[in-house]
Protein backbone atom coordinates (compact mmCIF):
# COMPACT_ATOMS: atom_id res chain seq x y z
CA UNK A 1 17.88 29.20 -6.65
CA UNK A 2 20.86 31.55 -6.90
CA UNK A 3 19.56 33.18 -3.53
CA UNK A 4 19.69 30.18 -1.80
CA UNK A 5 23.20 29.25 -0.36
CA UNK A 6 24.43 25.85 -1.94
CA UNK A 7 24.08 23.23 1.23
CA UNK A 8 20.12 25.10 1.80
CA UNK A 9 19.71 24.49 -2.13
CA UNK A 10 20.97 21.08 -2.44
CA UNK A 11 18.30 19.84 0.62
CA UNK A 12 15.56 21.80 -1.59
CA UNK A 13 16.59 20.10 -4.43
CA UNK A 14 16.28 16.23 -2.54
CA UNK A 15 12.93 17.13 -0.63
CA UNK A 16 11.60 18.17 -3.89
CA UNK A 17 11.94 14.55 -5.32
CA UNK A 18 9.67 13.63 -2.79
CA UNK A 19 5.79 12.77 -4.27
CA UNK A 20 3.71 15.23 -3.30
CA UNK A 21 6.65 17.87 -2.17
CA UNK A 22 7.08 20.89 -5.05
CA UNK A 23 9.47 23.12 -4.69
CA UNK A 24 7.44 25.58 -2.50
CA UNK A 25 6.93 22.94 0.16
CA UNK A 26 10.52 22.00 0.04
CA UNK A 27 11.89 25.69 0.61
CA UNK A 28 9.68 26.17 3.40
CA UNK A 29 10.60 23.14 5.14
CA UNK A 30 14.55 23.75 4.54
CA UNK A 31 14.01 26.76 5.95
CA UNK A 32 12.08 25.01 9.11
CA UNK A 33 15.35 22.49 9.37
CA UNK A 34 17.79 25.50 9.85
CA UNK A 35 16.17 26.76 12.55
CA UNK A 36 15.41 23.06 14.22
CA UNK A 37 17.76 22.00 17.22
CA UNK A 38 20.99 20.18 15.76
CA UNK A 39 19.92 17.02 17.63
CA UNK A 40 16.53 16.97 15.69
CA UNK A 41 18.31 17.50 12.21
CA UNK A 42 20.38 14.86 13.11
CA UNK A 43 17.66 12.24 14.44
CA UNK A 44 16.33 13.03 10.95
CA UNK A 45 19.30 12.17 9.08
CA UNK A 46 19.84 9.08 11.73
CA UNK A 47 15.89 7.88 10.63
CA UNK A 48 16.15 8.85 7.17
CA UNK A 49 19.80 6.26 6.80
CA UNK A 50 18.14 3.66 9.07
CA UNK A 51 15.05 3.39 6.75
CA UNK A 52 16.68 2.15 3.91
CA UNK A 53 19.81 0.35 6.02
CA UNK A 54 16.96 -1.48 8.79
CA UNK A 55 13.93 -2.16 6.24
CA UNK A 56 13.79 -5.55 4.89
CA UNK A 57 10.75 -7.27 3.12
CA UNK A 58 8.67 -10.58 4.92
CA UNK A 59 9.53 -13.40 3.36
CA UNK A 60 5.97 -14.20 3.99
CA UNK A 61 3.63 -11.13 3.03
CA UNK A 62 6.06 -9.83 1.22
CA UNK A 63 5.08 -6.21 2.77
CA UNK A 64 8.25 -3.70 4.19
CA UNK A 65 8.74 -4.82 7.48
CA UNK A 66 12.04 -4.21 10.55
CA UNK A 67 12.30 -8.12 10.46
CA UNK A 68 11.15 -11.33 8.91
CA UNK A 69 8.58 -11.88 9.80
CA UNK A 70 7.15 -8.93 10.43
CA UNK A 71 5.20 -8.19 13.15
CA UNK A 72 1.55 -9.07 11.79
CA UNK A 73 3.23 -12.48 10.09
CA UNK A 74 4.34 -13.25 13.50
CA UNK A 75 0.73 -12.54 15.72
CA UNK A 76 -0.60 -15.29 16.85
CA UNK A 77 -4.16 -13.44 17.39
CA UNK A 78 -4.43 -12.87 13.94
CA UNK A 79 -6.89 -15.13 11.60
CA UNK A 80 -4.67 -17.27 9.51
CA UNK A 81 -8.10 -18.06 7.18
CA UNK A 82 -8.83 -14.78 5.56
CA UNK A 83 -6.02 -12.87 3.43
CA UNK A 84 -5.92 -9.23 2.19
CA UNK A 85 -4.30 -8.60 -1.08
CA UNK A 86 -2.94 -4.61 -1.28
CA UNK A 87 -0.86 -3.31 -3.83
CA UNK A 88 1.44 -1.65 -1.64
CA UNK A 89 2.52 -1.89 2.21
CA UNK A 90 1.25 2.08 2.40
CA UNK A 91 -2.20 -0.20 1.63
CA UNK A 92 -1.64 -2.59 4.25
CA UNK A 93 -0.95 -0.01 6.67
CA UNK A 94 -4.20 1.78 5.77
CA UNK A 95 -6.14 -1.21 6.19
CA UNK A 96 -4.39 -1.71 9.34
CA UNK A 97 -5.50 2.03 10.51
CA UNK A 98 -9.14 1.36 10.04
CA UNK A 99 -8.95 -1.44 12.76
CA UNK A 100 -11.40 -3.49 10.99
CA UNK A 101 -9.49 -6.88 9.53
CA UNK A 102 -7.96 -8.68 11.86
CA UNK A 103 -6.51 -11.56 9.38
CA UNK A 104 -3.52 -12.04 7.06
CA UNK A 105 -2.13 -9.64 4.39
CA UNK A 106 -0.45 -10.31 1.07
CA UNK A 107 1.56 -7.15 -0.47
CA UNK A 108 1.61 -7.83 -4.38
CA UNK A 109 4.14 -4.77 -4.94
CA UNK A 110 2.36 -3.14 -7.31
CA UNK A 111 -0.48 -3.61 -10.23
CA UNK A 112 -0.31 -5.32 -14.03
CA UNK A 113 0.57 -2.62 -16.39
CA UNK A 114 1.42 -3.80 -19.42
CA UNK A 115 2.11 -0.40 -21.02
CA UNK A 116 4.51 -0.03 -18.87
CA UNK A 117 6.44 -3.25 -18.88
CA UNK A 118 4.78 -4.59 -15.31
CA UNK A 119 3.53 -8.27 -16.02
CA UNK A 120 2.36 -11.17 -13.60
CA UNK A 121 6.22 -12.02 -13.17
CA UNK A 122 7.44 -9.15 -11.70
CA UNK A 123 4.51 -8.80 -8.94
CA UNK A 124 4.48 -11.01 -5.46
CA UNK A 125 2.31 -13.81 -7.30
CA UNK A 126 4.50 -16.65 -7.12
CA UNK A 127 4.75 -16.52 -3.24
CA UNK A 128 0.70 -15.71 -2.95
CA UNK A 129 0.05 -19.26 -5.01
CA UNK A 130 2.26 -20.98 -2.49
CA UNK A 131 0.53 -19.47 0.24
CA UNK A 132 -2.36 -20.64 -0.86
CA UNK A 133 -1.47 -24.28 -1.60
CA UNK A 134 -0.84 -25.24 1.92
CA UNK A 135 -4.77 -24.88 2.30
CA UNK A 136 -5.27 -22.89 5.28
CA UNK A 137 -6.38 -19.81 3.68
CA UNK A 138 -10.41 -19.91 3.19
CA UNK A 139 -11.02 -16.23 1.34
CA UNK A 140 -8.46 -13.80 -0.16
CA UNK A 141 -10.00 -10.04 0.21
CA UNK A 142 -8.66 -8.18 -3.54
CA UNK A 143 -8.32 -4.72 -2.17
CA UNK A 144 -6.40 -3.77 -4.77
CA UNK A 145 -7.29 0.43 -6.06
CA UNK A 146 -10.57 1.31 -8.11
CA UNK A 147 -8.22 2.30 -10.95
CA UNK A 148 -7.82 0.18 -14.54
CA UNK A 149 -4.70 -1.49 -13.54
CA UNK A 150 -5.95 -2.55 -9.79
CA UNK A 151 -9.15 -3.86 -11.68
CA UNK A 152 -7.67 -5.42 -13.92
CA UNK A 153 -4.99 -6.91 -11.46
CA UNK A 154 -8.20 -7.64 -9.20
CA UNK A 155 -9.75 -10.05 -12.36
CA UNK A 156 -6.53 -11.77 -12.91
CA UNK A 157 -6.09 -12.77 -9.63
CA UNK A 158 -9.81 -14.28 -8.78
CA UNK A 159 -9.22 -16.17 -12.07
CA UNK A 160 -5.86 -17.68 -10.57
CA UNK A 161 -7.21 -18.29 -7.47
CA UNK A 162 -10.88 -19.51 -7.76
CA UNK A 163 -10.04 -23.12 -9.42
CA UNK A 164 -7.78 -23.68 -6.19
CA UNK A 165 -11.12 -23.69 -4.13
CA UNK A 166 -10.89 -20.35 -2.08
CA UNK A 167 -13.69 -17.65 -1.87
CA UNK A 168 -12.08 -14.75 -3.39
CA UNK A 169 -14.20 -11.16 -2.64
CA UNK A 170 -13.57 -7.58 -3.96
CA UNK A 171 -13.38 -4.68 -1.20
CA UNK A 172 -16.65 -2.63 -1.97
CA UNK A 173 -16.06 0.71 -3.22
CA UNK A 174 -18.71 3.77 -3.64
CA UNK A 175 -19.56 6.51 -1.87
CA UNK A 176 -17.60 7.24 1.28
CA UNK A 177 -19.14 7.89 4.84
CA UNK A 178 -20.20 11.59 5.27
CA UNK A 179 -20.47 12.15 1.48
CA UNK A 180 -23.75 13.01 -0.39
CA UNK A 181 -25.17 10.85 -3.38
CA UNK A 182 -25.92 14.01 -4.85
CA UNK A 183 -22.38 14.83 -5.54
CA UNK A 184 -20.79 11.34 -6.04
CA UNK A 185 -19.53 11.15 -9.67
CA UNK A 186 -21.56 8.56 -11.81
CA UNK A 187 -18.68 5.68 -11.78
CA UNK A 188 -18.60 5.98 -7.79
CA UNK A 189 -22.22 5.89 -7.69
CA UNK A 190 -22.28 2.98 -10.56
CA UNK A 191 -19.72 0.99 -7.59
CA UNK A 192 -21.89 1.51 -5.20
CA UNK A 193 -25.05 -0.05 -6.67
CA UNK A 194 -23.21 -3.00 -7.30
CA UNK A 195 -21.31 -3.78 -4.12
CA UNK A 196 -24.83 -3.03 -2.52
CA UNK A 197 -25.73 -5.87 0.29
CA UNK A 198 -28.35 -7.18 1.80
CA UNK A 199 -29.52 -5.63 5.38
């Protein structure tokens, strides 16, 4: 970047650490920021500092919240019965977005990964298990991701919480709305025969 003057090169450099920024995306929107008023640079910067100076983590769901509780923890609307387990609060906020669960969440911070060091001890299982022992909660939704470790996170978990006398169910997965069975690769297709239900 030896065309790039330092201070433009240095922001390239940071956005480009972002997931899903390359360094294309990151030039263009430097570029955009030097020709963006000062004050909206600056309410950038002011957001950017506040998100990791304001954000704290529920003591209860254990998701990223601006106070504990958080906001959902502290609805009184919301079912205190039925519990979603995500792997992340970008999940829970998903869920949330589709409008259709109007219970509890559990965040677990992530999946078992053995290979890579991440074991039952260093996930929010602890605080799920003492949720559950006050005996309020009547099914936990796994909604964990389709991939090995979510799966595999997914069976651990309905064998922890099963003997304690709680429904545990899976989130179906399989073809998505719009999409042609045609098309649908043959594990999709395989998960959506089995999460079939009755009519």
């Amino acid at each position: 970047m030896g065309s790039v003057p330092a201070p433009l090169a240095r922001v390239i450099r940071e956005l480009s650490k972002l997931p899903g920024i390359g360094e294309k995306t990151a030039t263009r929107l430097a570029f955009h920021l030097t020709r963006t008023e000062r004050r909206d640079v600056d309410a950038l910067a002011g957001a950017l500092t506040a998100l990791r100076d304001e954000l704290c983590t529920c003591s209860r769901c254990c998701a990223l919240a601006g106070a504990d509780p958080c906001e959902l923890c502290s609805d009184s609307r919301r079912a205190d019965d039925v519990l979603c387990l995500v792997e992340e609060s970008a999940d829970l906020a998903a869920v949330e977005r589709a409008g259709s669960f109007c219970g509890r969440y559990h965040v677990l911070g992530g999946t078992l990964a053995p290979l890579d060091g991440v074991g039952p001890d260093d996930l929010h299982i602890a605080p799920l298990l003492r949720r559950l022992g006050d005996g309020v909660v009547r099914e936990v939704i796994i909604a964990t991701n389709p991939t090995t470790e979510g799966e595999a996170t997914a069976l651990y978990l309905a064998r922890l919480i099963k003997p304690l006398g709680v429904r545990v169910t899976r989130i179906a997965h399989g073809i998505p709305m719009g999409g042609d069975v045609e098309y649908a690769d043959l594990a999709t297709l395989g998960k959506a025969l089995e999460g079939r239900r009755e009519m």
